[in-house]
PDB file of N, CA and C in Angstrom:
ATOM      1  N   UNK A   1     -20.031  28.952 -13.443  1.00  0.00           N
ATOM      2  CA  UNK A   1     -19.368  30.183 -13.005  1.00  0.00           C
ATOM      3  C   UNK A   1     -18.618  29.946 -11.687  1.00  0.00           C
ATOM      4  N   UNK A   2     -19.056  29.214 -10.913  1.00  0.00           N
ATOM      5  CA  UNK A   2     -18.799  29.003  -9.361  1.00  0.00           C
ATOM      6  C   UNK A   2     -17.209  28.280  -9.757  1.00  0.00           C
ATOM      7  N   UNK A   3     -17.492  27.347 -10.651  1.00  0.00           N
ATOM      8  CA  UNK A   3     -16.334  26.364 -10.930  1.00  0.00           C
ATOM      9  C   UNK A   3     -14.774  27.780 -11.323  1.00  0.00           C
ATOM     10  N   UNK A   4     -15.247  27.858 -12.034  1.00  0.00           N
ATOM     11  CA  UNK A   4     -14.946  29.303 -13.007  1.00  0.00           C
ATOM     12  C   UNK A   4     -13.535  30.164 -11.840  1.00  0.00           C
ATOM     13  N   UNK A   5     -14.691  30.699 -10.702  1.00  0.00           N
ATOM     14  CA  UNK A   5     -14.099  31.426  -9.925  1.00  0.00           C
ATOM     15  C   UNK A   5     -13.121  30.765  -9.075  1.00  0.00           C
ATOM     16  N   UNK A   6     -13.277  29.257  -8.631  1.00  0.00           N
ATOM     17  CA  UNK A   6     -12.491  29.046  -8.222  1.00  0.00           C
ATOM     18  C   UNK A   6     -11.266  28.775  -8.437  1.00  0.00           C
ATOM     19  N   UNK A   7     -11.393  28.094  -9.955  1.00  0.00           N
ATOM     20  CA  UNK A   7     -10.022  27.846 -10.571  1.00  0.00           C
ATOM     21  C   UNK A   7      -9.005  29.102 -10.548  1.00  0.00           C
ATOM     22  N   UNK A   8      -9.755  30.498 -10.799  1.00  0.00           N
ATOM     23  CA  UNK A   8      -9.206  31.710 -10.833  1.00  0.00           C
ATOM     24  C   UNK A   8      -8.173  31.644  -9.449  1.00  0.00           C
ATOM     25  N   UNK A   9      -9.352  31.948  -8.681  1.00  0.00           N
ATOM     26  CA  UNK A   9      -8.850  31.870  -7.293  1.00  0.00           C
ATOM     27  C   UNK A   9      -7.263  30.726  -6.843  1.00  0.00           C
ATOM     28  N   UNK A  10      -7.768  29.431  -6.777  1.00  0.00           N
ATOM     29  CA  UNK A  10      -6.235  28.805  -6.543  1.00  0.00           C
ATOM     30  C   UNK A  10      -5.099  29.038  -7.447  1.00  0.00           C
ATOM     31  N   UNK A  11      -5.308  29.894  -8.811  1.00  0.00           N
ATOM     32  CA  UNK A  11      -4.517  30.273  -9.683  1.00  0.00           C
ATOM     33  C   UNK A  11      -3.708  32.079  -8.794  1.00  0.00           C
ATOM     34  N   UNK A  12      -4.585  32.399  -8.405  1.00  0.00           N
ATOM     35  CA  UNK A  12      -4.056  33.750  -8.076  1.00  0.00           C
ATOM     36  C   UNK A  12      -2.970  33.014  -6.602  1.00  0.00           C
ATOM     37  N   UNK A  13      -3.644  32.004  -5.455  1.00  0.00           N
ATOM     38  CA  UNK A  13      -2.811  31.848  -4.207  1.00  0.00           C
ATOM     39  C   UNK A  13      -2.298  30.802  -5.301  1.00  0.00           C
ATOM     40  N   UNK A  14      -1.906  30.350  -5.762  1.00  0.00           N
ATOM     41  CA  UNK A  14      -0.634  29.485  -6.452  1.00  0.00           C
ATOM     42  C   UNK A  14       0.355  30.190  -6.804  1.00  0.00           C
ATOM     43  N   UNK A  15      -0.357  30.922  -7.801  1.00  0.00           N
ATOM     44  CA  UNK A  15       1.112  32.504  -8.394  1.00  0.00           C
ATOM     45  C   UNK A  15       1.474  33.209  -6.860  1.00  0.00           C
ATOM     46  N   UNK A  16       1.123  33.570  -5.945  1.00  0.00           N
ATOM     47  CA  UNK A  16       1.828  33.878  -4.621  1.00  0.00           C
ATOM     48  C   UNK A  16       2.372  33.059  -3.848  1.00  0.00           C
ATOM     49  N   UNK A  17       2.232  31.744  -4.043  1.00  0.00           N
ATOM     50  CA  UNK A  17       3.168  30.794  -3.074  1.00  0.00           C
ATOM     51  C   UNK A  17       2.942  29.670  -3.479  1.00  0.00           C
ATOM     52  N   UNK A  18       3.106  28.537  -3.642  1.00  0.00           N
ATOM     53  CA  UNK A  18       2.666  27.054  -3.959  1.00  0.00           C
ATOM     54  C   UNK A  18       3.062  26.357  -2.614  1.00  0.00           C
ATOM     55  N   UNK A  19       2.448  27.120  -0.816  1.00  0.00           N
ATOM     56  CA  UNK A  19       2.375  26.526   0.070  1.00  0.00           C
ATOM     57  C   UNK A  19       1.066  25.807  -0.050  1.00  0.00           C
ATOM     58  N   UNK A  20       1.049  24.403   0.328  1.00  0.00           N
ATOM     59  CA  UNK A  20      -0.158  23.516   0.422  1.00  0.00           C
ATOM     60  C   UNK A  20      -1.183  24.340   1.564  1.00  0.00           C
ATOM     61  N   UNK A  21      -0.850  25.431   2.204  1.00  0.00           N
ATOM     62  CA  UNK A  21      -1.947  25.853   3.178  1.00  0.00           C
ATOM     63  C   UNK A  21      -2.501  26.409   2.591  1.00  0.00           C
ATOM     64  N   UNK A  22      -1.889  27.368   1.638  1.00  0.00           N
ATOM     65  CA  UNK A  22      -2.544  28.296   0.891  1.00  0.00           C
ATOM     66  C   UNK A  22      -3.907  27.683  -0.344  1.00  0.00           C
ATOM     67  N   UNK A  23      -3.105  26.364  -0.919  1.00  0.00           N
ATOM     68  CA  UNK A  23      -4.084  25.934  -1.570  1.00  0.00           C
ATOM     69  C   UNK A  23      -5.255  24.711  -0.991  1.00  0.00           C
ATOM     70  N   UNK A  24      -5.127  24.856   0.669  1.00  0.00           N
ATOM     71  CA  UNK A  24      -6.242  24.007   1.079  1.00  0.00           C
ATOM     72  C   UNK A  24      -7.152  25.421   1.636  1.00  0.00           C
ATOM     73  N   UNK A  25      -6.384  26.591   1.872  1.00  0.00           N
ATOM     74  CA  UNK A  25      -7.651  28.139   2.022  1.00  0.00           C
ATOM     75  C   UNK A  25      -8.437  28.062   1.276  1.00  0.00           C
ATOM     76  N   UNK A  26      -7.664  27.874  -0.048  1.00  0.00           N
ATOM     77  CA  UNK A  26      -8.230  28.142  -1.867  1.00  0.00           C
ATOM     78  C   UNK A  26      -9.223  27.415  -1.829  1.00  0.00           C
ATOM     79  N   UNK A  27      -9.335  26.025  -1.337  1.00  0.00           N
ATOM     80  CA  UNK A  27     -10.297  24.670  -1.421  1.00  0.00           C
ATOM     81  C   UNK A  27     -11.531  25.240  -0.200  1.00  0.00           C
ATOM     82  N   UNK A  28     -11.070  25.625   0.798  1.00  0.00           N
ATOM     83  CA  UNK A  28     -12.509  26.003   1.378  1.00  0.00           C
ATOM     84  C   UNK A  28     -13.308  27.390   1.110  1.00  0.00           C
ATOM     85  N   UNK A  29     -12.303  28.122   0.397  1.00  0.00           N
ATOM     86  CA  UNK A  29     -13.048  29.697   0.096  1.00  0.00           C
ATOM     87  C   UNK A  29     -14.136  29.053  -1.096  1.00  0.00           C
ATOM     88  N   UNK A  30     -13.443  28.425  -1.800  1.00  0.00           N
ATOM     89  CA  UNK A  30     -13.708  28.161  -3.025  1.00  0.00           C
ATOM     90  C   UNK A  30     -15.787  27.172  -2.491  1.00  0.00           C
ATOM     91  N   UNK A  31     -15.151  26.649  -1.941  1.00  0.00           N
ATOM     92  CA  UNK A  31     -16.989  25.750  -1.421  1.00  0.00           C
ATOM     93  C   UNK A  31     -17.369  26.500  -0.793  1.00  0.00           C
ATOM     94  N   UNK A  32     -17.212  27.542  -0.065  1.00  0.00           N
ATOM     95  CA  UNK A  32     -18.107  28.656   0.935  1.00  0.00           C
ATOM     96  C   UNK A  32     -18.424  29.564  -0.294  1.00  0.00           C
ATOM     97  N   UNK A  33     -17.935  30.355  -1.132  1.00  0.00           N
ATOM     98  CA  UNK A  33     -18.146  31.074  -2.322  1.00  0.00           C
ATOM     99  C   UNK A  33     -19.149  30.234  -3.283  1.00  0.00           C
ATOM    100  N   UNK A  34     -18.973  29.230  -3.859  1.00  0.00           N
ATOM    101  CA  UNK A  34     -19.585  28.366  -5.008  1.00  0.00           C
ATOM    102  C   UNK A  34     -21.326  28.391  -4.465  1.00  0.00           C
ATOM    103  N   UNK A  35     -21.631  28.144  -3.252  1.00  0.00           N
ATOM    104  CA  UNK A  35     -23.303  28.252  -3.192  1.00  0.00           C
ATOM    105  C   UNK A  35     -24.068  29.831  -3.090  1.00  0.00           C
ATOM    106  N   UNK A  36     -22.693  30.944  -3.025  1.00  0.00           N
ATOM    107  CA  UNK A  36     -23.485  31.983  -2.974  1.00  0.00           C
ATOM    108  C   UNK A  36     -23.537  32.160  -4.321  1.00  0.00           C
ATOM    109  N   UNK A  37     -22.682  31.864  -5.417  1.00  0.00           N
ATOM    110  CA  UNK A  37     -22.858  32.139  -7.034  1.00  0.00           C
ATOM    111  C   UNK A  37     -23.933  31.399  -7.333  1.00  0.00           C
ATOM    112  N   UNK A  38     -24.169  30.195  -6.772  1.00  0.00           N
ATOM    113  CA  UNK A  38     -25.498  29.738  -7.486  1.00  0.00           C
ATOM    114  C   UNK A  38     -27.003  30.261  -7.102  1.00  0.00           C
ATOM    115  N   UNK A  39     -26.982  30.768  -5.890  1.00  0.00           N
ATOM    116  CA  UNK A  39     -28.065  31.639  -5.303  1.00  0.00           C
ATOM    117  C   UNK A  39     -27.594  32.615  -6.273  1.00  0.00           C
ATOM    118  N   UNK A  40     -26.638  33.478  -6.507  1.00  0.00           N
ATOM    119  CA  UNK A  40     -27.137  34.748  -7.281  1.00  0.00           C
ATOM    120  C   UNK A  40     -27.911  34.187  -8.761  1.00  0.00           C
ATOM    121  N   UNK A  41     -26.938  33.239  -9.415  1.00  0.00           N
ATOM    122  CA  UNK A  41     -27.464  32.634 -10.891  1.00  0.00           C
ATOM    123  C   UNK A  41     -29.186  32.350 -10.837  1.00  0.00           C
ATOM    124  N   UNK A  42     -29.434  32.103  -9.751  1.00  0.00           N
ATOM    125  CA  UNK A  42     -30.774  31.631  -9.016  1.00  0.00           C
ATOM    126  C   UNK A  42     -31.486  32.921  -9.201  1.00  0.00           C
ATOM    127  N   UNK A  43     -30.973  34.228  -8.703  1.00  0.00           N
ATOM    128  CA  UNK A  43     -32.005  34.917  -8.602  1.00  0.00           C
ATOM    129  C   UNK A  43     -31.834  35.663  -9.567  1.00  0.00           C
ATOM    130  N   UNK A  44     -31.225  35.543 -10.382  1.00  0.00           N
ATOM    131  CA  UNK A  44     -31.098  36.691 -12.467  1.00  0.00           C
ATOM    132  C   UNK A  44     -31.837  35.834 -12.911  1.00  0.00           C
ATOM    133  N   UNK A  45     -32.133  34.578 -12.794  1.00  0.00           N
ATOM    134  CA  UNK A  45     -33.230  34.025 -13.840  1.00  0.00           C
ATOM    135  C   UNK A  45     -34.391  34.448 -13.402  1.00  0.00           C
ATOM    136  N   UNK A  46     -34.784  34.418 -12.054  1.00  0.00           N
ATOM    137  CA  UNK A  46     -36.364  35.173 -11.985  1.00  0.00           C
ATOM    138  C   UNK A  46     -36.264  36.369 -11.846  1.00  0.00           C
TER     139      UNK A  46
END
């Protein structure tokens, strides 16, 4: 899912600009976001 969201994500700042800043934001939102999806996936199984 984490993977999931991010692809979304550099897809949405790509369709608004294809500045390389925008898609190195995309690259760190994307790893600050990805460990809170796995803590949630973490806590629906128990």
């Amino acid at each position: 899912m984490g993977k999931c969201f991010h692809k979304m994500l550099e897809r949405v700042l790509l369709s608004t600009s294809s500045n390389l800043l925008q898609l190195q934001l995309c690259q760190t939102l994307g790893a600050q976001i990805q460990p809170l999806f796995i803590q949630c996936q973490s806590r629906q199984k128990l």
